[in-house]
C-alpha atoms as a PDB file:
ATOM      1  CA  UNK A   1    -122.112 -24.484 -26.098  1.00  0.00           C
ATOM      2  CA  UNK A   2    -121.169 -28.438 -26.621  1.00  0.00           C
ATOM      3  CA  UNK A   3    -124.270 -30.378 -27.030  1.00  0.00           C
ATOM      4  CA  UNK A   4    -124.079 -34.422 -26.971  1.00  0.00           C
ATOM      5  CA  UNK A   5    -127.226 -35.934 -29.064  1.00  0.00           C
ATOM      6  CA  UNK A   6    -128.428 -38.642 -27.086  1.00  0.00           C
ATOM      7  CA  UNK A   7    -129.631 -40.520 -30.050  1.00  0.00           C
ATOM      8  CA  UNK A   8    -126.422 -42.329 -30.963  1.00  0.00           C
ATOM      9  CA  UNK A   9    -123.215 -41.348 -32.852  1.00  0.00           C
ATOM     10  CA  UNK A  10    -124.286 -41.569 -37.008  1.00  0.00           C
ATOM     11  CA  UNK A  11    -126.969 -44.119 -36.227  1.00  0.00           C
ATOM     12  CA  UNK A  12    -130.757 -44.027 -37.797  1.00  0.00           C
ATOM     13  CA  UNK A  13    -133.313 -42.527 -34.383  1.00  0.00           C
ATOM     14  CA  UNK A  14    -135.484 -45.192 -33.047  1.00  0.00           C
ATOM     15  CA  UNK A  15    -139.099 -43.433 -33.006  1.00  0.00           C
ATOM     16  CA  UNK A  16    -139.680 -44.983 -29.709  1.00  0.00           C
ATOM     17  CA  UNK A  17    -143.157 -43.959 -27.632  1.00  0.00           C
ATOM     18  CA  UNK A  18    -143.350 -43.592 -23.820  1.00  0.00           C
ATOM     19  CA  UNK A  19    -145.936 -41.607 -21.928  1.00  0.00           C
ATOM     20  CA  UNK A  20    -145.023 -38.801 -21.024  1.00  0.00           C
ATOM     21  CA  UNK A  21    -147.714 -37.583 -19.008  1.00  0.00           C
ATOM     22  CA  UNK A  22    -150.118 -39.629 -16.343  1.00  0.00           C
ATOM     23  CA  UNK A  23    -153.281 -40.799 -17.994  1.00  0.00           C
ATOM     24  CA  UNK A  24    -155.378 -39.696 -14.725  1.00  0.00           C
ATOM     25  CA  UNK A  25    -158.127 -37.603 -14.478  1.00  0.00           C
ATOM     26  CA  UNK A  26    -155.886 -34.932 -12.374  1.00  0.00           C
ATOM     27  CA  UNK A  27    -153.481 -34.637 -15.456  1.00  0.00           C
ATOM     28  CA  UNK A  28    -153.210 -33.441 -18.461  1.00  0.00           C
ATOM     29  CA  UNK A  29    -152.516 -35.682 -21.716  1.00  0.00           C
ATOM     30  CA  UNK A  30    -150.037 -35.671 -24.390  1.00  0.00           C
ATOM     31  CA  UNK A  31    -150.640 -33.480 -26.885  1.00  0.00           C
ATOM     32  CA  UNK A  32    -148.590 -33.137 -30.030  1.00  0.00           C
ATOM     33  CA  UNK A  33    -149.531 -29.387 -30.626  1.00  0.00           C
ATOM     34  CA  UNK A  34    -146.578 -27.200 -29.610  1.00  0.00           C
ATOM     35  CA  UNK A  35    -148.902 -23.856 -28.885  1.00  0.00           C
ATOM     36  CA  UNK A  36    -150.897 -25.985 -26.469  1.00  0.00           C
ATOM     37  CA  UNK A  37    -150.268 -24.335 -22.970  1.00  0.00           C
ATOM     38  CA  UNK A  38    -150.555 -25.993 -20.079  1.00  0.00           C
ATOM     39  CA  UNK A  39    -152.771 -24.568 -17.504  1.00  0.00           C
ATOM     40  CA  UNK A  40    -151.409 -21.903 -15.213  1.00  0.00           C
ATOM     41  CA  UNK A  41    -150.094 -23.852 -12.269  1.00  0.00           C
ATOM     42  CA  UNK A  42    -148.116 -21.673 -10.000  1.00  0.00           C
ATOM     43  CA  UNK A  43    -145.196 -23.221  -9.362  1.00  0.00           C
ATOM     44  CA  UNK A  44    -143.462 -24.836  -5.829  1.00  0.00           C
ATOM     45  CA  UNK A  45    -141.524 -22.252  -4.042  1.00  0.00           C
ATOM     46  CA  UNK A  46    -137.776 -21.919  -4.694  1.00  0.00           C
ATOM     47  CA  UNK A  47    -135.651 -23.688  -1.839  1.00  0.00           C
ATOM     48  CA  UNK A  48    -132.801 -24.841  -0.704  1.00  0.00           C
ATOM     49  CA  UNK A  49    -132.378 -28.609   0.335  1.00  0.00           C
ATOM     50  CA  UNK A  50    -129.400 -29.456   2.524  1.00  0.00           C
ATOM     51  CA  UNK A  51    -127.347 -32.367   2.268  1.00  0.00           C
ATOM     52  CA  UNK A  52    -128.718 -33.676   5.595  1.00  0.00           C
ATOM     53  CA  UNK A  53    -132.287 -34.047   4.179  1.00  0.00           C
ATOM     54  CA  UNK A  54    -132.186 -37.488   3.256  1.00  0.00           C
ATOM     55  CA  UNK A  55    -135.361 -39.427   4.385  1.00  0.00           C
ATOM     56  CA  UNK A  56    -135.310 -42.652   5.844  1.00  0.00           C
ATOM     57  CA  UNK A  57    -138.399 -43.910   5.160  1.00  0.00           C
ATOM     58  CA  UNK A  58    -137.700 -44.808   1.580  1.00  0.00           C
ATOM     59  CA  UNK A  59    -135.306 -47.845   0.727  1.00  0.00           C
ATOM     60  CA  UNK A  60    -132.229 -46.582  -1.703  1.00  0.00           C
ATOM     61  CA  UNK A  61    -131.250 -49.509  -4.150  1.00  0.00           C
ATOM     62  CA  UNK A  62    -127.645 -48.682  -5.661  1.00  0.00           C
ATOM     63  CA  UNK A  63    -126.531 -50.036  -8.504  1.00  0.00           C
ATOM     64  CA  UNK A  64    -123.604 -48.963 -10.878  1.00  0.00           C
ATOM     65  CA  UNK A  65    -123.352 -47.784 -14.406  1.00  0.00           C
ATOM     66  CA  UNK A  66    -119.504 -47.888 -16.083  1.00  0.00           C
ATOM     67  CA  UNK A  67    -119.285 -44.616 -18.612  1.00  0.00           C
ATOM     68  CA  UNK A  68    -116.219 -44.959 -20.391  1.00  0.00           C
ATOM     69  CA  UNK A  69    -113.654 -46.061 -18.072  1.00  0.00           C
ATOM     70  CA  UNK A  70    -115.566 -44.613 -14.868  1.00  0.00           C
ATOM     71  CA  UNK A  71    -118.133 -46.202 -12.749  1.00  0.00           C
ATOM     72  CA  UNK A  72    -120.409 -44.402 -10.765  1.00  0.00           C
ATOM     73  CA  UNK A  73    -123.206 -45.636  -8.201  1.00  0.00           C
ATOM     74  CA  UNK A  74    -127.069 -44.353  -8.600  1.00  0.00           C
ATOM     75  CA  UNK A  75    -129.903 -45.528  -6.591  1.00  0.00           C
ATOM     76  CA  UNK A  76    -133.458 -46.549  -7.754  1.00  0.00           C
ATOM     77  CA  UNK A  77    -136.470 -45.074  -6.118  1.00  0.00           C
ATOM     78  CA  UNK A  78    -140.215 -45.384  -6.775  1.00  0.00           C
ATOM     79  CA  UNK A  79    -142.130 -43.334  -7.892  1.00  0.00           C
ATOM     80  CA  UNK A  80    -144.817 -44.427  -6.355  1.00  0.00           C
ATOM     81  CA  UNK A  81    -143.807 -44.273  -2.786  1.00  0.00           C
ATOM     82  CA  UNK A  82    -142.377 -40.654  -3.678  1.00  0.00           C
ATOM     83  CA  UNK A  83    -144.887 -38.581  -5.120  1.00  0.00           C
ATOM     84  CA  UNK A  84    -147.992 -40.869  -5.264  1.00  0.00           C
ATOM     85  CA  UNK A  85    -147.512 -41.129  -8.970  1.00  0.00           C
ATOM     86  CA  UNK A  86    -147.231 -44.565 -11.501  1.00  0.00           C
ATOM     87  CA  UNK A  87    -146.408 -44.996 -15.258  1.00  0.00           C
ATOM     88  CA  UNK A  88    -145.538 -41.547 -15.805  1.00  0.00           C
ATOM     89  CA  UNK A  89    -142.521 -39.530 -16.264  1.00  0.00           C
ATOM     90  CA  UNK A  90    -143.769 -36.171 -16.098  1.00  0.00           C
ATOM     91  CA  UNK A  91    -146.748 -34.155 -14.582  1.00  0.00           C
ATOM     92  CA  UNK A  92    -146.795 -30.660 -15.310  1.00  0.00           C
ATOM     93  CA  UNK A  93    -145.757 -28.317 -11.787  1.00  0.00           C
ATOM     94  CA  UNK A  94    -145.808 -31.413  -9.856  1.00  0.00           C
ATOM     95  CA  UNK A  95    -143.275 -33.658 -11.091  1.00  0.00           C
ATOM     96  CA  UNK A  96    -140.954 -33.407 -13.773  1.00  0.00           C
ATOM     97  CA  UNK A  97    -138.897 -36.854 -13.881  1.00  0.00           C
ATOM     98  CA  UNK A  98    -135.957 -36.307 -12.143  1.00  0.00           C
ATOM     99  CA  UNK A  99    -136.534 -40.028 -10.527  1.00  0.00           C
ATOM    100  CA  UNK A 100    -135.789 -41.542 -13.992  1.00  0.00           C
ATOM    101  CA  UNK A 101    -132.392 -42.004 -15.411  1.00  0.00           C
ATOM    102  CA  UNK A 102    -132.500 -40.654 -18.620  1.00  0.00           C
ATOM    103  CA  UNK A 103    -129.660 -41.794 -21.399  1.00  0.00           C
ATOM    104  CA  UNK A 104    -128.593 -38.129 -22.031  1.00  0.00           C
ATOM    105  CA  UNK A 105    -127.290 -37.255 -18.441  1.00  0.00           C
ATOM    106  CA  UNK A 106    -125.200 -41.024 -19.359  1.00  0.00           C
ATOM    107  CA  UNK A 107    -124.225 -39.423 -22.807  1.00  0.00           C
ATOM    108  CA  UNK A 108    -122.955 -36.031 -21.590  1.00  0.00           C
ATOM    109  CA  UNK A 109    -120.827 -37.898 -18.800  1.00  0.00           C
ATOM    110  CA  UNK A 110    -119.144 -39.642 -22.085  1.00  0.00           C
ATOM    111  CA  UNK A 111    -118.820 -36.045 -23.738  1.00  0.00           C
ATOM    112  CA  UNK A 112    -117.287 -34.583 -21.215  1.00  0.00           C
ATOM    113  CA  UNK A 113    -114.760 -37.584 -20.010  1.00  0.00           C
ATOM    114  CA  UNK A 114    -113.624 -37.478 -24.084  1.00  0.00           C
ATOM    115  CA  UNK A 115    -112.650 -33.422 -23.643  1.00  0.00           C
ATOM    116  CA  UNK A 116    -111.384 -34.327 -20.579  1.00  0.00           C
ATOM    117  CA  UNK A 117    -108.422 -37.027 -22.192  1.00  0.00           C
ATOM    118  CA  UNK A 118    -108.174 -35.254 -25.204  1.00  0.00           C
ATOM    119  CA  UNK A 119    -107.298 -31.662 -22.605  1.00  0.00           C
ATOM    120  CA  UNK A 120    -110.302 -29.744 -23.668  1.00  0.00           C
ATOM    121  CA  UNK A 121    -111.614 -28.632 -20.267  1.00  0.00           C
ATOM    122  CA  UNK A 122    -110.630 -29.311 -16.400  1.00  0.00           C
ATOM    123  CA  UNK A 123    -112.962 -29.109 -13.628  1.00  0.00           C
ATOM    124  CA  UNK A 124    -110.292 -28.512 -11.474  1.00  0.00           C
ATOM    125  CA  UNK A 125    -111.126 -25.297  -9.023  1.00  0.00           C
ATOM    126  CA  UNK A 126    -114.259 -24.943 -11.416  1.00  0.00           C
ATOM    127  CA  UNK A 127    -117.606 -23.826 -10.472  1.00  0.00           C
ATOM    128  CA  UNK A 128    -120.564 -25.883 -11.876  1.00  0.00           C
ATOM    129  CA  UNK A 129    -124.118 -25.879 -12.075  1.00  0.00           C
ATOM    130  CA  UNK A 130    -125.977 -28.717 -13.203  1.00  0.00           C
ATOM    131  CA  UNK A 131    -129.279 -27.927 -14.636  1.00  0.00           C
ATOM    132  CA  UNK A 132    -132.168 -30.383 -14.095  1.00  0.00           C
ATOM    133  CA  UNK A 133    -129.961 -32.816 -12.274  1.00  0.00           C
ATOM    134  CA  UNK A 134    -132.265 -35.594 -11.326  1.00  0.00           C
ATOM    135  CA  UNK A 135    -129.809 -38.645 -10.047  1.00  0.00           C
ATOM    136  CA  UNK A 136    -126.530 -35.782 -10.358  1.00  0.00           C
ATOM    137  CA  UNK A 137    -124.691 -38.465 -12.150  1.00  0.00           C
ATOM    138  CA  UNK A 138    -122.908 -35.305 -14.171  1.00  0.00           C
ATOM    139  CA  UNK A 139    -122.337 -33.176 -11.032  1.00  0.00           C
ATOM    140  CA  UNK A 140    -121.300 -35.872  -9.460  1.00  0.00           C
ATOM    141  CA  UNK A 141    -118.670 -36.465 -12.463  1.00  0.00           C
ATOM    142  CA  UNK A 142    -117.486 -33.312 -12.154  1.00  0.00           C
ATOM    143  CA  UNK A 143    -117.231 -32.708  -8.713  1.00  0.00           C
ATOM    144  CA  UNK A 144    -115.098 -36.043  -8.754  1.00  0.00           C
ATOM    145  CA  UNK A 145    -112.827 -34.448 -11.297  1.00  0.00           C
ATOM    146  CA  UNK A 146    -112.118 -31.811  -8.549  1.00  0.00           C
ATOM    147  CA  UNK A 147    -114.541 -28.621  -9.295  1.00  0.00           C
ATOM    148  CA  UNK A 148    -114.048 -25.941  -6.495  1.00  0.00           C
ATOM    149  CA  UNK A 149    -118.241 -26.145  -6.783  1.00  0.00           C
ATOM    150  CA  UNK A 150    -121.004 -28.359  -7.630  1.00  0.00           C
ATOM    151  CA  UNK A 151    -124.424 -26.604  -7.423  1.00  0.00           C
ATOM    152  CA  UNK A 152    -127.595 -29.354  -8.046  1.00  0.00           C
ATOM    153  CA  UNK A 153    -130.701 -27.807  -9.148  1.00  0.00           C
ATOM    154  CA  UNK A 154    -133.797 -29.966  -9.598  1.00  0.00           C
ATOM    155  CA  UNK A 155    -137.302 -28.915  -9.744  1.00  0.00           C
ATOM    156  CA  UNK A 156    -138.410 -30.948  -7.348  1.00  0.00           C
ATOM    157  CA  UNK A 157    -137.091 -30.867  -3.727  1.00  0.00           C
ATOM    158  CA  UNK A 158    -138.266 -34.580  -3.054  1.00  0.00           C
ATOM    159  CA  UNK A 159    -135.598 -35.526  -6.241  1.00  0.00           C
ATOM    160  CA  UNK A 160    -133.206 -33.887  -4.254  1.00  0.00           C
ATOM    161  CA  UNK A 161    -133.461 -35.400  -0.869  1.00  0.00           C
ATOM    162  CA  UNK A 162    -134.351 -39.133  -1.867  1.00  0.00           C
ATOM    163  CA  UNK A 163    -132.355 -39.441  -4.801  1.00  0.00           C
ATOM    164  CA  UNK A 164    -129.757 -36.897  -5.827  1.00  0.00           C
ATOM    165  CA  UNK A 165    -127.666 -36.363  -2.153  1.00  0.00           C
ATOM    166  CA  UNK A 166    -127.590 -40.383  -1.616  1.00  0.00           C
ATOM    167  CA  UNK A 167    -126.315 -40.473  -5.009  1.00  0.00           C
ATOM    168  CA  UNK A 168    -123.684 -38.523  -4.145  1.00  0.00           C
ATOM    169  CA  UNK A 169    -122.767 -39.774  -0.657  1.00  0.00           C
ATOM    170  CA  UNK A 170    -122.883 -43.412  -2.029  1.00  0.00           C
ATOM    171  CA  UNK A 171    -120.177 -42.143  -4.953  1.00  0.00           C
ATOM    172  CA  UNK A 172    -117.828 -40.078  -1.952  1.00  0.00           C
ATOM    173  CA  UNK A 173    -118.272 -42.664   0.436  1.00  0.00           C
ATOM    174  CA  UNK A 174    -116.994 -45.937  -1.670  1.00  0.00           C
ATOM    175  CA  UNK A 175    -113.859 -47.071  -1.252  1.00  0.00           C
ATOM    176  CA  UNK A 176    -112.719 -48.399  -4.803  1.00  0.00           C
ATOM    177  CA  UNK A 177    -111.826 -45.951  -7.409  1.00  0.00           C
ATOM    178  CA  UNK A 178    -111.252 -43.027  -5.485  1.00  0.00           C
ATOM    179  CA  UNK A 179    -107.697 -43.607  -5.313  1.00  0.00           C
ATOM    180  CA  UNK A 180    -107.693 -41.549  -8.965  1.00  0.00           C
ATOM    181  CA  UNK A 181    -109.707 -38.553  -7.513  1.00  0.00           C
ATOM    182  CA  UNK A 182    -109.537 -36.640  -5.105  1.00  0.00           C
ATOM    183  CA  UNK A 183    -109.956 -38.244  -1.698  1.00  0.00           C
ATOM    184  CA  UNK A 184    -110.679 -34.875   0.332  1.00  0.00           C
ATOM    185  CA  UNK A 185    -113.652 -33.812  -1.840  1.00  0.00           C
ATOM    186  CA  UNK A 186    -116.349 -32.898   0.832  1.00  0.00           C
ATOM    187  CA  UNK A 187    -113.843 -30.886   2.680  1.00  0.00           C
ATOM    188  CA  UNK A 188    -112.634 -28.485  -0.350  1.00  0.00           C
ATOM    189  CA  UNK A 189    -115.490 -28.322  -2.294  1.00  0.00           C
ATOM    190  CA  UNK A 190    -118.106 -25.975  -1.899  1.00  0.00           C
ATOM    191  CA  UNK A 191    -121.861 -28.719  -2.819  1.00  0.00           C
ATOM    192  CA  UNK A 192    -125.424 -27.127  -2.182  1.00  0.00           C
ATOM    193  CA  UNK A 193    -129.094 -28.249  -3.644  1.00  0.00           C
ATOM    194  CA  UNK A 194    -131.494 -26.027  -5.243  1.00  0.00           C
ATOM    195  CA  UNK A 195    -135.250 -26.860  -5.584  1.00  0.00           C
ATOM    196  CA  UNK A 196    -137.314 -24.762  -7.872  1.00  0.00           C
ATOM    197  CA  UNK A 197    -138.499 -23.530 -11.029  1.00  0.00           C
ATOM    198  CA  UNK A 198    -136.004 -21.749 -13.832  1.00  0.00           C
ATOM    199  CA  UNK A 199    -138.011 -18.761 -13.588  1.00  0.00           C
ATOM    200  CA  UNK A 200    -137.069 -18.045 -10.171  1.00  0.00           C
ATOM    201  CA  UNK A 201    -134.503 -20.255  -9.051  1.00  0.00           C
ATOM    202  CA  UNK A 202    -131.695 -17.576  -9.924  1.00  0.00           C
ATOM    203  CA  UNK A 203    -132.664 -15.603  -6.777  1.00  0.00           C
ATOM    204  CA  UNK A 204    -131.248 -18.454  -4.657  1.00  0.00           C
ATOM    205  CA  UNK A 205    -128.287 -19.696  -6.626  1.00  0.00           C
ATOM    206  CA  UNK A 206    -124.715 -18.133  -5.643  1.00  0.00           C
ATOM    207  CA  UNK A 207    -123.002 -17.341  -8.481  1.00  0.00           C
ATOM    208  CA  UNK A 208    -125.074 -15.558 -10.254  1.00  0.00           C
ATOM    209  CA  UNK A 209    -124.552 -12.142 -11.121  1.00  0.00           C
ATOM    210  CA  UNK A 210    -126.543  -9.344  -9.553  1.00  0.00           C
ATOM    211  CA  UNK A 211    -124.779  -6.902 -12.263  1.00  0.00           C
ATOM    212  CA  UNK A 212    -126.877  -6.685 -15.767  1.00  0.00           C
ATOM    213  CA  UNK A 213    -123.548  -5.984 -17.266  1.00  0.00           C
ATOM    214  CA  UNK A 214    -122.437  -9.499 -16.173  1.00  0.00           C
ATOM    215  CA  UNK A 215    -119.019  -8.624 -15.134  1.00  0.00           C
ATOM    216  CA  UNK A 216    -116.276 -10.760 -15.676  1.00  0.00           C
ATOM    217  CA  UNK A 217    -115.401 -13.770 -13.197  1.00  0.00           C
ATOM    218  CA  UNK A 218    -118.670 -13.683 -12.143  1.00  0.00           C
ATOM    219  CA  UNK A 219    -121.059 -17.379 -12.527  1.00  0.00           C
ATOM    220  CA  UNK A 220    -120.521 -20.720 -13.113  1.00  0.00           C
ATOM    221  CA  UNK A 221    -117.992 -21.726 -15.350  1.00  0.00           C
ATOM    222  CA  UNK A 222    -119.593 -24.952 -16.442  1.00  0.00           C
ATOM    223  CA  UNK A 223    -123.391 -25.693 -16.690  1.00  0.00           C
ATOM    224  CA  UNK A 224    -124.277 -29.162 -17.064  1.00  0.00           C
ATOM    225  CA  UNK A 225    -127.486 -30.434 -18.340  1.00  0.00           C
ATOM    226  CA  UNK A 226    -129.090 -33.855 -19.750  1.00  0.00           C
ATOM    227  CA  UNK A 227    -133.049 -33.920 -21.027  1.00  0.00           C
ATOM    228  CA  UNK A 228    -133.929 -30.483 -20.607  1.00  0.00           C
ATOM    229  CA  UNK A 229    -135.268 -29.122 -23.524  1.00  0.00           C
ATOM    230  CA  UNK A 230    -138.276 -31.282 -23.668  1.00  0.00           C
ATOM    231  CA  UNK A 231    -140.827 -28.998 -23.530  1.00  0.00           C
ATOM    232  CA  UNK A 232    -141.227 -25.851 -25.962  1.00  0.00           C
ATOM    233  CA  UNK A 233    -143.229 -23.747 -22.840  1.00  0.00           C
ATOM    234  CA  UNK A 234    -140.090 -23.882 -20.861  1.00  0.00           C
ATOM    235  CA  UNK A 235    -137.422 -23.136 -23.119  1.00  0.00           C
ATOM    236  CA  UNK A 236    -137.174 -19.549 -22.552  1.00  0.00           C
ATOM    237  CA  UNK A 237    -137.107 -19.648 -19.065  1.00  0.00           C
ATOM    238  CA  UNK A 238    -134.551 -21.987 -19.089  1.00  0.00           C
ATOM    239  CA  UNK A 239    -132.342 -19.916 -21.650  1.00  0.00           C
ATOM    240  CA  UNK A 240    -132.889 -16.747 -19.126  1.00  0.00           C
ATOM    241  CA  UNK A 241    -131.528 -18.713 -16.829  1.00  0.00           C
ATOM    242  CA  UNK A 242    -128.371 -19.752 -18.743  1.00  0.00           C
ATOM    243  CA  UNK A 243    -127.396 -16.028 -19.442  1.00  0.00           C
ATOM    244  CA  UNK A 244    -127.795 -14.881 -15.926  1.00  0.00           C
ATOM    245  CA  UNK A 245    -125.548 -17.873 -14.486  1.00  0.00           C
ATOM    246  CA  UNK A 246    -123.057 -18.482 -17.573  1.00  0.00           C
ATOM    247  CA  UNK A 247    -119.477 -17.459 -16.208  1.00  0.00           C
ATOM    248  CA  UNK A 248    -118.617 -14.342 -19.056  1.00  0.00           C
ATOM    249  CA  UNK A 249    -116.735 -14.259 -21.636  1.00  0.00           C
ATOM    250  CA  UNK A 250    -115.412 -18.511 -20.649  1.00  0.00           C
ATOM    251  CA  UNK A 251    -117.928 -20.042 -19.217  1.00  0.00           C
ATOM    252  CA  UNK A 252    -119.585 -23.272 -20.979  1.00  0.00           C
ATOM    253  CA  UNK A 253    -122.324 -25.044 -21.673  1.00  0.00           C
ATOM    254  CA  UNK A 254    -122.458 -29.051 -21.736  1.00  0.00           C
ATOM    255  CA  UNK A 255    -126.075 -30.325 -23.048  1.00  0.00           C
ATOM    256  CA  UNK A 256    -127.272 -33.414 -23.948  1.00  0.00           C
ATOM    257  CA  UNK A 257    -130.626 -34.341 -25.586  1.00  0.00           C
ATOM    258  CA  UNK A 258    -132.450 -35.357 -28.312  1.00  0.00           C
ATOM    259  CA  UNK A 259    -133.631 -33.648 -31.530  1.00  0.00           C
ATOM    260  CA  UNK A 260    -137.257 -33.264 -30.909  1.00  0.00           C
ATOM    261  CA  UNK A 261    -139.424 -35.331 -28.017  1.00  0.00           C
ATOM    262  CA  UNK A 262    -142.870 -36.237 -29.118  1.00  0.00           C
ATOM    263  CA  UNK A 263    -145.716 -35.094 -27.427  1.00  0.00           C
ATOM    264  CA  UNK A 264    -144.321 -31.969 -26.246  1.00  0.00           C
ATOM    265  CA  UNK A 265    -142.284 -29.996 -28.966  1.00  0.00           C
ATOM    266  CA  UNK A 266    -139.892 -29.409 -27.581  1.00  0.00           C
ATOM    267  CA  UNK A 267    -135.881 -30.307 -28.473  1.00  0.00           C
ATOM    268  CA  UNK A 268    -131.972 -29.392 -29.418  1.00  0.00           C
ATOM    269  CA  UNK A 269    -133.251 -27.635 -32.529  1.00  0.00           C
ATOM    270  CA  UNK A 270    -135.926 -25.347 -31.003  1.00  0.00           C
ATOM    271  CA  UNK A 271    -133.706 -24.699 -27.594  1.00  0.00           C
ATOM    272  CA  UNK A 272    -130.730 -23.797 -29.916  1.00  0.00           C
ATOM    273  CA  UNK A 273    -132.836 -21.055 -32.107  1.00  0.00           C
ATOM    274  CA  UNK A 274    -132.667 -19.000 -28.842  1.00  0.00           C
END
C-alpha cells in the first residue's frame, strides 16, 4: 500500500478547522468522541450511473489544475443547487463531499505521476478502481495513462452524474495535451460509475472476486483513493472492501490523506492498524 500524506512533504500540520457537518436541525454535529455512532441511517441503494446521466439543468464551470507537468480540467458545482445543502461538507447517509475538491485526490495524482517517471508502476492495460472518487481527477489520471479499466465509485449517485462523468468528458474531449496520451481512450477502455455504500457496493462492481480464496488475476490491480479515511465508523467497511477487490498477490493500493481529521476520528493511522 503507498499512501501520500496530504499534509505537505517534512512541513509542520496547519491545525486548520472547517465544519464538517451542517449545523441544521436535520443533522448531526461534530463531535470529537470517536465511539460516538451516528444514528442508524440505512443507506441509498447500490447503483449503477451511466455515462449518459449527465443533467442539464445544472451549469458545469471548468477550470484547470496543473499537477506536476499535467493539467487536467474539473468543474465546480453547488452544493446548493445539488442536494439542497450549504456550508457543509458532509452529512451523514446523505452526502458525503464528493462535490469538494479535496487536496489529497491533488496529492496522490503527484504520487503516482513521480512512480510513474521514476518506472514504478504503468497503468497501461491496468484495471483500476478509484475509491470515493468525487471530481475522478485520479481515475481520470489513470485512465489517461492508458488503464484497460477505470471503475468510479462515489457514494452518492448525484456526484456521479453532475460532477464526476463531465469531468471526464471535458478531460477526453480537449484538444491540447492529448497528443501525449492516448487519443482512442473511450473506444479501448472499459469506464463505468458505481453509486453506493462500501458495505454493499462490491455486489455491483466487476472485478471482484466471487471466490473466498481470491484466486489469482482476479480484481483491480490499482485502487485509488484521496480523503477516505475520515471517519473511524467507516473504516472497516471500507477495508472489507479493499480485500475483496485488491488484484492478489500484485495488486496496489494508492491513498492519500491526512493523519487524523478532527471531529470525526478518523485518519492514516487508525485506517492503517487494520
Amino acid at each position: 500500500m503507498a499512501a501520500a500524506n496530504s499534509e505537505g512533504n517534512g512541513q509542520k500540520p496547519r491545525l486548520e478547522t472547517f465544519q464538517l457537518f451542517s449545523s441544521s436541525a436535520s443533522a448531526f454535529g461534530i463531535f470529537d468522541d470517536a465511539a460516538q455512532q451516528v444514528p442508524h441511517i440505512p443507506p441509498p441503494p447500490c447503483v449503477e450511473v451511466l455515462a449518459s446521466e449527465v443533467p442539464s439543468s445544472i451549469k458545469h464551470n471548468v477550470d484547470s489544475v496543473n499537477l506536476d507537468g499535467v493539467t487536467l480540467l474539473k468543474g465546480r458545482v453547488n452544493t446548493q443547487q445539488v442536494f439542497g445543502l450549504s456550508n457543509s461538507n458532509l452529512v451523514p447517509w446523505k452526502y458525503e463531499g464528493g462535490l469538494k475538491l479535496w487536496e489529497g485526490s491533488l496529492d496522490l495524482i503527484k504520487a503516482l505521476r513521480s512512480d510513474i517517471r521514476n518506472g514504478l508502476i504503468s497503468f497501461s492495460g491496468k484495471r483500476v478502481l478509484e475509491v470515493g472518487s468525487g471530481h475522478g481527477l485520479p481515475g481520470i489520471f489513470a485512465l489517461l495513462e492508458g488503464a484497460a479499466a477505470v471503475h468510479f465509485q462515489d457514494f452518492n449517485a448525484e456526484v456521479l452524474r453532475f460532477l464526476t462523468i463531465p469531468n471526464l468528458n471535458a478531460n477526453l474531449s480537449r484538444d491540447t495535451q492529448l497528443s501525449s496520451f492516448n487519443s482512442t481512450i473511450c473506444d479501448k477502455a472499459e469506464v463505468c460509475f458505481f453509486a453506493g455504500d462500501w458495505s454493499g457496493i462490491d455486489k455491483l462492481l466487476p472485478h471482484v472476486s466471487t471466490d473466498a480464496k481470491n484466486n489469482q488475476g482476479d480484481g483491480y490491480d490499482f485502487i485509488l483513493m484521496a480523503e477516505t479515511v475520515y471517519s473511524i465508523n467507516s473504516l472497516q467497511n471500507l477495508y472489507d472492501l479493499i480485500k475483496k477487490c485488491l488484484q492478489h498477490p500484485d495488486g496496489v493500493v494508492y491513498m492519500a490523506a491526512k493523519k487524523y481529521y478532527f471531529g470525526v476520528g478518523g485518519g492514516t493511522g487508525d485506517f492503517c492498524l487494520w
